[in-house]
N, C-alpha and C. Protein backbone atom coordinates (compact mmCIF):
# COMPACT_ATOMS: atom_id res chain seq x y z
N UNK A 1 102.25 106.63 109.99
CA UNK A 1 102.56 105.29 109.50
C UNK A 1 102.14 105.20 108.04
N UNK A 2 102.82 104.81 107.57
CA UNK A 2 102.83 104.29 105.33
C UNK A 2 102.30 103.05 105.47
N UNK A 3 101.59 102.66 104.38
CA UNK A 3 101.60 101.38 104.02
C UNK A 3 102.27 101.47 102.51
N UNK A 4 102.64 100.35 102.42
CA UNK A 4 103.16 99.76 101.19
C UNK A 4 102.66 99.60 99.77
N UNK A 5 100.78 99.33 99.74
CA UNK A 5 100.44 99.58 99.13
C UNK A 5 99.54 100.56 98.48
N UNK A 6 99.90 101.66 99.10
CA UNK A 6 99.19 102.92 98.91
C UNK A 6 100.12 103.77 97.53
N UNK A 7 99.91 104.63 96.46
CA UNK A 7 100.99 105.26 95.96
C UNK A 7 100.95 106.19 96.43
N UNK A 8 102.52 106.82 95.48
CA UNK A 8 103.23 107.59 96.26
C UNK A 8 102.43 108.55 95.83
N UNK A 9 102.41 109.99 96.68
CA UNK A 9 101.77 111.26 96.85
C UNK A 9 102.65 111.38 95.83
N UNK A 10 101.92 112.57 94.19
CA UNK A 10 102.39 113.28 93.14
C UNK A 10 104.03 113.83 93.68
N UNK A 11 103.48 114.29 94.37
CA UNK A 11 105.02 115.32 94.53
C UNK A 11 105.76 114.52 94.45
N UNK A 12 105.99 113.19 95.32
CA UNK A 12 107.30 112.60 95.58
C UNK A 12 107.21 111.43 94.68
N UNK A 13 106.33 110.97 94.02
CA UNK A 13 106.18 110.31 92.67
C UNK A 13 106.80 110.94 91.94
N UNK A 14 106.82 112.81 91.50
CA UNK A 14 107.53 113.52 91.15
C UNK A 14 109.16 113.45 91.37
N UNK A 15 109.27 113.40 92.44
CA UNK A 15 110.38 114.06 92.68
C UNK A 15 111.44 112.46 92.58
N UNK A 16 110.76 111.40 92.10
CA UNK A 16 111.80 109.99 92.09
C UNK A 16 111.98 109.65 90.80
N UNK A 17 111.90 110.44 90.02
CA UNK A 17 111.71 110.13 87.92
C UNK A 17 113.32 110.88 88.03
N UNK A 18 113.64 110.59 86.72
CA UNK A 18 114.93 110.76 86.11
C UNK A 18 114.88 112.36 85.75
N UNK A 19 113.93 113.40 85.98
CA UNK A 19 113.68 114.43 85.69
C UNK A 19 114.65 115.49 86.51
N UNK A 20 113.94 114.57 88.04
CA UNK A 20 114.77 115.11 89.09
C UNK A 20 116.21 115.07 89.15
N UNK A 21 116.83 114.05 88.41
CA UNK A 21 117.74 113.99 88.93
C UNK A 21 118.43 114.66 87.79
N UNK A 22 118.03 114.73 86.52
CA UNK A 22 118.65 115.98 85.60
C UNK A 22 118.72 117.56 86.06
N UNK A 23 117.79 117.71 87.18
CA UNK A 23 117.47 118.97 87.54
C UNK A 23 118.68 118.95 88.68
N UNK A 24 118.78 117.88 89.24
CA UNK A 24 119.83 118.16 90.58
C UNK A 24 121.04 118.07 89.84
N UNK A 25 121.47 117.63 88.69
CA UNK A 25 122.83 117.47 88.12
C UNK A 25 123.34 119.06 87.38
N UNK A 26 121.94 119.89 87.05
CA UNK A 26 122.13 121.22 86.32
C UNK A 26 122.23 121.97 87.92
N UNK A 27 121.61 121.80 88.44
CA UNK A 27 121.97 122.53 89.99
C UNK A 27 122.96 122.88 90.08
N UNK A 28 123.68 121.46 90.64
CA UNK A 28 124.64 121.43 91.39
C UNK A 28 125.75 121.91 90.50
N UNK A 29 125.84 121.85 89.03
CA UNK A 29 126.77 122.14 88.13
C UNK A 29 126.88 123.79 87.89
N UNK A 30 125.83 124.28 87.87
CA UNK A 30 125.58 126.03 88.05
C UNK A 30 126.02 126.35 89.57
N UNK A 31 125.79 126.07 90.45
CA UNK A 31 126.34 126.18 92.00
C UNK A 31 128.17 125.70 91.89
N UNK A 32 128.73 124.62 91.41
CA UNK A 32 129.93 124.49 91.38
C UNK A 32 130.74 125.43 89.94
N UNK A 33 130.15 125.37 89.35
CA UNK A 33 130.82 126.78 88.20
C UNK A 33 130.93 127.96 88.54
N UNK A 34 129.58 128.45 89.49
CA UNK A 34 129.79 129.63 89.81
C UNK A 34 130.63 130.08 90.82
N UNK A 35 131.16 128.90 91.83
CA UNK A 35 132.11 129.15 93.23
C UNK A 35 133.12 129.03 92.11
N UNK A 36 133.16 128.47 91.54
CA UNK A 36 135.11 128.61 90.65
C UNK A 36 134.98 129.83 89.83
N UNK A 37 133.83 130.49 89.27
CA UNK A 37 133.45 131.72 88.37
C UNK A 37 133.82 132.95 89.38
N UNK A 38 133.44 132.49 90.95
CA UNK A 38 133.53 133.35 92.17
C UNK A 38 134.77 133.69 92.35
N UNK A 39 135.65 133.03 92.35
CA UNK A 39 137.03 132.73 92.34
C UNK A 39 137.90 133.00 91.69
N UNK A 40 137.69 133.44 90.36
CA UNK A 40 138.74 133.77 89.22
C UNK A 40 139.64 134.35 89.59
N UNK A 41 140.96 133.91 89.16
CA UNK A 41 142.29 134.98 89.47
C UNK A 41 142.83 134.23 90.90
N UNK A 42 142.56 133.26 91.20
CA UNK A 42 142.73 132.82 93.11
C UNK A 42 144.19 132.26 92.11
N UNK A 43 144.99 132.17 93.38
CA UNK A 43 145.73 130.77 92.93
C UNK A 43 144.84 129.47 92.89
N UNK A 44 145.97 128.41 92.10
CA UNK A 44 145.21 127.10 91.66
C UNK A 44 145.45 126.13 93.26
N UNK A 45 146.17 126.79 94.06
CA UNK A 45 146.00 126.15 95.66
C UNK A 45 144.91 126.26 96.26
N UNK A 46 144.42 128.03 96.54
CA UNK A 46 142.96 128.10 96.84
C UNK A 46 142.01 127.92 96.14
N UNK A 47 141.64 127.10 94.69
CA UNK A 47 140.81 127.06 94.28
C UNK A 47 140.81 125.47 94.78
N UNK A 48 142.06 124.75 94.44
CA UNK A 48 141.72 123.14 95.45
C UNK A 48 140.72 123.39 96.37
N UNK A 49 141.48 124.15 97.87
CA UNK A 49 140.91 123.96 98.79
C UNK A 49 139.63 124.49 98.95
N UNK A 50 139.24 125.39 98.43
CA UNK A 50 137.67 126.01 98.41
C UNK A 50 136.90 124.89 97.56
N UNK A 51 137.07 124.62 96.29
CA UNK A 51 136.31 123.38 95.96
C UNK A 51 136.20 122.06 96.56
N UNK A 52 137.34 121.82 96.76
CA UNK A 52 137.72 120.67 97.88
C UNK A 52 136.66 120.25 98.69
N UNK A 53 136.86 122.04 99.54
CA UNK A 53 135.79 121.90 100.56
C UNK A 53 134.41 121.84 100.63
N UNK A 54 134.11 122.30 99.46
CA UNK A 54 132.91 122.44 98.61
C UNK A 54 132.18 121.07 98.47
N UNK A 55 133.17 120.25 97.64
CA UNK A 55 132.87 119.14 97.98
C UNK A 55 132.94 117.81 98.49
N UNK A 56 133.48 117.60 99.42
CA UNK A 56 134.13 116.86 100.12
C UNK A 56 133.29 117.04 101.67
N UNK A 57 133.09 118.65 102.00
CA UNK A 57 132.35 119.21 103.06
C UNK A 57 130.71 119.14 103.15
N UNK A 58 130.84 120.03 102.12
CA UNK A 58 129.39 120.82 101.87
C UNK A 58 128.30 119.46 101.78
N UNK A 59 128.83 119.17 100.68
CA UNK A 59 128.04 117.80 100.13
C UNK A 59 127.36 116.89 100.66
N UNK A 60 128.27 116.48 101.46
CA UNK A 60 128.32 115.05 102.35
C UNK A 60 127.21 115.89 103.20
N UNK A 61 127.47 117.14 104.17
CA UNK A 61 126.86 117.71 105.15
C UNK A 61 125.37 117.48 104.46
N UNK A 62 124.97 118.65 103.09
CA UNK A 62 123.43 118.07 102.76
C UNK A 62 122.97 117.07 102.53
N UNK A 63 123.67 115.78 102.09
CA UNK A 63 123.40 114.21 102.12
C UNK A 63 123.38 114.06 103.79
N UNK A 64 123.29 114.39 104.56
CA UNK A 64 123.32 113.98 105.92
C UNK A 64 121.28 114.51 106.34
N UNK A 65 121.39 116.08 105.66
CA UNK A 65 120.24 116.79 106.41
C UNK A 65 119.76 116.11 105.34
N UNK A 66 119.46 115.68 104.30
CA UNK A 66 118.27 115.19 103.77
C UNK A 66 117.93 113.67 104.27
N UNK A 67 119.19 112.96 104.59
CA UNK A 67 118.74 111.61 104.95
C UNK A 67 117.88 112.05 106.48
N UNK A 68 118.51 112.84 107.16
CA UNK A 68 117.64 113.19 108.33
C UNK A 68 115.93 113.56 108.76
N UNK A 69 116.07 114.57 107.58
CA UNK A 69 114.56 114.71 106.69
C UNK A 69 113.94 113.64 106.53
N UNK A 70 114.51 112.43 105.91
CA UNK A 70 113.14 111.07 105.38
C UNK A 70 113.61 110.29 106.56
N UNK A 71 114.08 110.31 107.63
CA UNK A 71 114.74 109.18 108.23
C UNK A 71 113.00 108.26 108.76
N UNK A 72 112.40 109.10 108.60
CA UNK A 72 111.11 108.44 109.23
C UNK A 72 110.60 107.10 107.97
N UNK A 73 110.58 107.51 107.03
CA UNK A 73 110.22 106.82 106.02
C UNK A 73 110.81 105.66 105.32
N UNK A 74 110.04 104.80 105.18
CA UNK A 74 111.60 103.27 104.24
C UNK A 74 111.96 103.93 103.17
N UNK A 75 113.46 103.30 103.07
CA UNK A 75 113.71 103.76 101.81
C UNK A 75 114.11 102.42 100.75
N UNK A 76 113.63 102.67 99.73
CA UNK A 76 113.79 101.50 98.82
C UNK A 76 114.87 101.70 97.53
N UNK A 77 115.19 100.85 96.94
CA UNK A 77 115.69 101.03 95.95
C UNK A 77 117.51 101.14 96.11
N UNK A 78 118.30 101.48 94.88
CA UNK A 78 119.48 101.65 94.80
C UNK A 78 119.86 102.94 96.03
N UNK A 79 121.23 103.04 96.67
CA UNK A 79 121.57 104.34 97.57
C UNK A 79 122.94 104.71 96.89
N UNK A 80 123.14 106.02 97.39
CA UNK A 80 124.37 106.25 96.79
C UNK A 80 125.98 105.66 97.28
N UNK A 81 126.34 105.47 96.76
CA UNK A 81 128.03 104.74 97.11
C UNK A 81 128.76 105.83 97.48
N UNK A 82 129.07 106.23 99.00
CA UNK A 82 129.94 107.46 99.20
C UNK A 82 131.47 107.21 98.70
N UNK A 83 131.65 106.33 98.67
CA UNK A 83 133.18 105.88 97.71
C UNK A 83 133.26 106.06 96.35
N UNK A 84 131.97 105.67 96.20
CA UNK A 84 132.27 106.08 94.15
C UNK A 84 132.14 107.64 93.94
N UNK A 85 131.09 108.12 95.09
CA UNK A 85 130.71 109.44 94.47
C UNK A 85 132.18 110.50 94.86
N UNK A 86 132.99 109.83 96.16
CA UNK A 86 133.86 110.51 96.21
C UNK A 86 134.91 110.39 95.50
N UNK A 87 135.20 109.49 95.00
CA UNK A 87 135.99 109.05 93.64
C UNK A 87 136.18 109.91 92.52
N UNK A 88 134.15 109.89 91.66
CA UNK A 88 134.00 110.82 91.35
C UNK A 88 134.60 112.06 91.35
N UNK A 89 134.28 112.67 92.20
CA UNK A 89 134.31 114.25 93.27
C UNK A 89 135.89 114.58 93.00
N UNK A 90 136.56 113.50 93.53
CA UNK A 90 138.40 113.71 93.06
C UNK A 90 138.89 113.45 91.76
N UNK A 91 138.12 113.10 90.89
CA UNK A 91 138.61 112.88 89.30
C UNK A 91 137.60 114.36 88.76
N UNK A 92 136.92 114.88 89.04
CA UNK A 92 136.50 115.91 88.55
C UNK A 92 137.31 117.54 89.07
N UNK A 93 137.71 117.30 90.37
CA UNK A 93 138.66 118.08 91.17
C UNK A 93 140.07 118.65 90.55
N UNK A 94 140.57 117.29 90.14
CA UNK A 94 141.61 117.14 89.51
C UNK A 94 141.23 117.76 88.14
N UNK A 95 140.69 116.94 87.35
CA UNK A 95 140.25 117.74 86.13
C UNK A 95 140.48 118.82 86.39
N UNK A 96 139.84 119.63 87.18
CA UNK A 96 139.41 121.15 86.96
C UNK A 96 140.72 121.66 87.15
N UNK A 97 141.27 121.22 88.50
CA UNK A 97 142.39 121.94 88.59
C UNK A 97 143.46 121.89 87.30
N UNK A 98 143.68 120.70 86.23
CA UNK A 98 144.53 120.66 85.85
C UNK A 98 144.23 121.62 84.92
N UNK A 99 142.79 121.70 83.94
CA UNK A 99 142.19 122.83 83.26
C UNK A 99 142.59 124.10 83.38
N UNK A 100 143.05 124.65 85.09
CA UNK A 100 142.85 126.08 85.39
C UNK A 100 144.36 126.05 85.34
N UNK A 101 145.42 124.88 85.65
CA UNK A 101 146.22 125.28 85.19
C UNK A 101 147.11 125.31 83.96
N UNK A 102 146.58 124.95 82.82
CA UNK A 102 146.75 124.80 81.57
C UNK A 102 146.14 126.07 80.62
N UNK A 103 145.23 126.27 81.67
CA UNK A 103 144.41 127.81 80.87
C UNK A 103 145.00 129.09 82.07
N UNK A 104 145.87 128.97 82.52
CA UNK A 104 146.48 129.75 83.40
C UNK A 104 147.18 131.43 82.63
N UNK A 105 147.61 130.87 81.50
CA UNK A 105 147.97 132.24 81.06
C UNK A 105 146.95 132.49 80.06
N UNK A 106 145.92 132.05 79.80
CA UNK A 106 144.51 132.41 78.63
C UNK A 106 143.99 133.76 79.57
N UNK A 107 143.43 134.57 79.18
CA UNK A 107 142.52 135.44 79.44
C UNK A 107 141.19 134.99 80.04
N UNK A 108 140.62 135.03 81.16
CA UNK A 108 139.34 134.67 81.52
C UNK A 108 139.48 133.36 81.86
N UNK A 109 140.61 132.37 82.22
CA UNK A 109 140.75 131.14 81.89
C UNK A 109 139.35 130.58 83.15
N UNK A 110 140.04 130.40 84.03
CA UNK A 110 138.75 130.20 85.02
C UNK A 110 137.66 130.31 84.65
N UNK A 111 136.85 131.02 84.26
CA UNK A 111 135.76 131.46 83.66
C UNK A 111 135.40 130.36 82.76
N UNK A 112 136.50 129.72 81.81
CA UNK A 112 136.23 128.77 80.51
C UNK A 112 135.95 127.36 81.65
N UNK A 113 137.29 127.57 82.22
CA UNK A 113 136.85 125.93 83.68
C UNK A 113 135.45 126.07 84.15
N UNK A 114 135.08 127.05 84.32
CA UNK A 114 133.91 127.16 85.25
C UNK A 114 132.83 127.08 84.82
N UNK A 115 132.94 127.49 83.17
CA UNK A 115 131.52 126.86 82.18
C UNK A 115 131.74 125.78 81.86
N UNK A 116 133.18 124.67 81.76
CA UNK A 116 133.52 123.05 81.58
C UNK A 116 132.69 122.20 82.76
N UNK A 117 132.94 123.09 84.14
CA UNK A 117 132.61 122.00 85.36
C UNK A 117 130.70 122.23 84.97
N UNK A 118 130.02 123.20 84.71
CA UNK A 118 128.75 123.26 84.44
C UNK A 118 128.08 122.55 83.55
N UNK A 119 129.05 122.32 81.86
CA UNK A 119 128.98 121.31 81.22
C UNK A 119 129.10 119.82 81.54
N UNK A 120 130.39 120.17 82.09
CA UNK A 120 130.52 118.50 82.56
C UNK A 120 129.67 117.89 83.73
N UNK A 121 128.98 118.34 84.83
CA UNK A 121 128.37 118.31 85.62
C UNK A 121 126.67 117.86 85.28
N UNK A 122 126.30 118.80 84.81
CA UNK A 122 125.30 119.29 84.23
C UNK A 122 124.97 117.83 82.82
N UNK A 123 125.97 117.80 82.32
CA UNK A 123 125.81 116.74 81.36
C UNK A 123 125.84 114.98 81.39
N UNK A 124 127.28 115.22 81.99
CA UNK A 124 127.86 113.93 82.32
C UNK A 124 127.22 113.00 83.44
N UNK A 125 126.39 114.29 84.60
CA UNK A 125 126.19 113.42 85.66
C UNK A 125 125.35 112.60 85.75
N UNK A 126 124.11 112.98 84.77
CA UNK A 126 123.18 112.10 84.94
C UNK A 126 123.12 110.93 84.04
N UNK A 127 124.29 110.83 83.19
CA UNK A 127 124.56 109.82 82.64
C UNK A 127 125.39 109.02 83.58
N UNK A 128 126.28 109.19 84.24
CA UNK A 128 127.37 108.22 85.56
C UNK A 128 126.30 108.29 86.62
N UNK A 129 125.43 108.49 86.75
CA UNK A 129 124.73 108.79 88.10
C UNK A 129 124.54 107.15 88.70
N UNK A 130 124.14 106.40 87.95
CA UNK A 130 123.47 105.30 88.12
C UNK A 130 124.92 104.10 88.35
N UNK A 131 126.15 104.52 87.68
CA UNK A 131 126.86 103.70 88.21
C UNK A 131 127.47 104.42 89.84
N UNK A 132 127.22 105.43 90.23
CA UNK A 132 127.56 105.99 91.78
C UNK A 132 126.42 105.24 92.78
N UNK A 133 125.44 104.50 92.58
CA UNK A 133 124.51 103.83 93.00
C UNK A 133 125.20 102.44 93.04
N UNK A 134 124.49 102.09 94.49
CA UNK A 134 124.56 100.58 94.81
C UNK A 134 123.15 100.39 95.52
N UNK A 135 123.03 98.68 95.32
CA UNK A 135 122.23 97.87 95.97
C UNK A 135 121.01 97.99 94.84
């Protein structure tokens, strides 16, 4: 049992600063560059559906095991909007795909998408992060 007015243990005092969430935006942006880096040369069909699934699947699945993880604990504050973030998720999708096919006859093109989604990920997210939040 928590009380309310106790603080939070370092770690997870840690782990609720804007630090973290720059660290989860470079993550996830090195993890999604490198499945499209994985990929080079696919058609631009299987790179949909493998990213797609990536995120549309994957995602949602670890937002499930982590809410499962704290389910014991209150949670306070803003949560994430699975509508905006999937919104998100399909305007960045698109992006990419349209990227890979515009850099389709470049040399290495994929490769250039796949350091854009790391940039853009990595950069952009933790600046939009806060409008993918509600409450």
């Amino acid at each position: 049992m928590t009380r309310q007015d106790l603080p939070l243990p370092r770690r997870a005092a840690a782990l609720a600063g804007p630090r973290s969430t720059k660290r989860v935006y470079r993550t996830a942006g090195l993890i999604m560059g490198a499945v499209w880096a994985w990929n080079a040369g696919q058609p631009v069909w299987e790179h949909a559906l493998k990213f797609g699934l990536l995120l549309f699947v994957g995602v949602p699945l670890l937002h499930l095991v982590q809410k499962r993880r704290t389910a014991g604990r209150p949670q306070e504050g803003p949560r994430l909007s699975l509508a905006r973030a999937a919104a998100a998720k399909g305007v960045l999708l698109a992006a990419a795909l349209l990227a890979s096919y515009l850099l389709r006859s470049t040399p290495h093109g994929d490769l250039y998408v796949a350091a854009g989604l790391f940039v853009v990920i990595a950069g952009l997210g933790p600046l939009v992060h806060r409008h993918l939040m509600t409450g």
